[in-house]
C-alpha atoms as a PDB file:
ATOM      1  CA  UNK A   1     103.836  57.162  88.149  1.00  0.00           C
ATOM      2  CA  UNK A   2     106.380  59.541  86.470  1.00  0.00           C
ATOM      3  CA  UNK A   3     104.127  59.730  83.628  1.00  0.00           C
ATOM      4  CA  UNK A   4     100.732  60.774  85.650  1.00  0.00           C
ATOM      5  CA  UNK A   5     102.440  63.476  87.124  1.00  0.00           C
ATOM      6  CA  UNK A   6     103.720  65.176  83.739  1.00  0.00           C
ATOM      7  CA  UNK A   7     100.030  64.438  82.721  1.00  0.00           C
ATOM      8  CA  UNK A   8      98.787  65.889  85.774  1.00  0.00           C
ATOM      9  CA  UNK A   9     101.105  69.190  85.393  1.00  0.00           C
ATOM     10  CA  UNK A  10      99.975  69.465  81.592  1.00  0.00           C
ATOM     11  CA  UNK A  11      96.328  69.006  82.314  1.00  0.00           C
ATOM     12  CA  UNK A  12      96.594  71.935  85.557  1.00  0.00           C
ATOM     13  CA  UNK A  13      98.705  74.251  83.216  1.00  0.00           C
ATOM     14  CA  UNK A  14      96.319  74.167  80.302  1.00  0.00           C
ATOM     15  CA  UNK A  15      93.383  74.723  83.002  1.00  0.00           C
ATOM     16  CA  UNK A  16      95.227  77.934  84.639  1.00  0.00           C
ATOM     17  CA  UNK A  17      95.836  78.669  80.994  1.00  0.00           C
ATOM     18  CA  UNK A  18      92.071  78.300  79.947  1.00  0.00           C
ATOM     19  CA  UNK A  19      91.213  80.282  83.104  1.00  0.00           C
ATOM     20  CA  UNK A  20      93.047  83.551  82.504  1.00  0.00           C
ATOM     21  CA  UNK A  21      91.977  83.572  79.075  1.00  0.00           C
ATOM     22  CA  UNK A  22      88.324  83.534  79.738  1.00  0.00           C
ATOM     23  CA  UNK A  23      89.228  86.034  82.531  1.00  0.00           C
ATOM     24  CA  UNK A  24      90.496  87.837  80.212  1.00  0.00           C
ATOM     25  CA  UNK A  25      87.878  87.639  77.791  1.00  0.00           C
ATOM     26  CA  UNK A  26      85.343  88.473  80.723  1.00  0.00           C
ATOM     27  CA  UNK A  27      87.481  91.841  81.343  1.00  0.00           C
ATOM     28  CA  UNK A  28      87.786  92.461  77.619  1.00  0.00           C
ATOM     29  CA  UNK A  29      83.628  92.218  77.436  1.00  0.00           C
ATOM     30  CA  UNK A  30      83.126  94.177  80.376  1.00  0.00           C
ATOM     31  CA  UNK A  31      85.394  96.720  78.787  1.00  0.00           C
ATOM     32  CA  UNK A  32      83.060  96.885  75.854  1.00  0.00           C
ATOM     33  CA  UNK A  33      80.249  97.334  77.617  1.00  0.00           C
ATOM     34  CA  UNK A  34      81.429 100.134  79.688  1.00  0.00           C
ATOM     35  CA  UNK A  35      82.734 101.769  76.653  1.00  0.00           C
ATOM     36  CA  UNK A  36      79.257 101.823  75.009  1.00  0.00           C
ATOM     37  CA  UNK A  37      77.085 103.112  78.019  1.00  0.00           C
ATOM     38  CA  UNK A  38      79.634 106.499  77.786  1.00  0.00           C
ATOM     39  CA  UNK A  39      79.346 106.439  74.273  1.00  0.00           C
ATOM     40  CA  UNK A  40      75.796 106.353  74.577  1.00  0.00           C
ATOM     41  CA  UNK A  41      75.532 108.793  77.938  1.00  0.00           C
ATOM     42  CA  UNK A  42      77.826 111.595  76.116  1.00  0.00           C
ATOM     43  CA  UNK A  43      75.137 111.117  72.582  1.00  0.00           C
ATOM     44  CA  UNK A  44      72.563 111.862  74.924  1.00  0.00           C
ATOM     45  CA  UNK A  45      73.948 114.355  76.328  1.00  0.00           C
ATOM     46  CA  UNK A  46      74.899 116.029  73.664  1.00  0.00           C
ATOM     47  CA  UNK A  47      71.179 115.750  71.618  1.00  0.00           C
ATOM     48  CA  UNK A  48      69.866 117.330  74.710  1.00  0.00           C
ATOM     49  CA  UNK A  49      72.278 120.465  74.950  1.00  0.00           C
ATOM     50  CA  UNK A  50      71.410 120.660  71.424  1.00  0.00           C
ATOM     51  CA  UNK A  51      67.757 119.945  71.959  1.00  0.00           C
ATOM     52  CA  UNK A  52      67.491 122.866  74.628  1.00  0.00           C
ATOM     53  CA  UNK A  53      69.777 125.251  72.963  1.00  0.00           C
ATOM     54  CA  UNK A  54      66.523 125.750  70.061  1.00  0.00           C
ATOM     55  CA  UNK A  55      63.637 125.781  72.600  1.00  0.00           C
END
């Protein structure tokens, strides 16, 4: 009985484990994502001050 419950506290910590990495993996791609659309938004932004400042 001793033995299932070291087994059973091994098996929950690697599944919390498992679970904040791919929450943090989640965040981490999330991040990216965000990051791009303003990198995106500000380029075209920026082609059409430069577009408008020539017509």
């Amino acid at each position: 009985n001793n033995i299932f419950k070291i087994t059973k506290n091994i098996v929950y910590y690697n599944l919390t484990k498992s679970k904040y990495i791919i929450r943090n993996i989640l965040a981490s791609k999330v991040y990216t994502i965000i990051v791009s659309i303003n990198i995106i938004y500000t380029i075209a932004i920026t082609f059409k001050i430069i577009t408008n400042k020539f017509n």
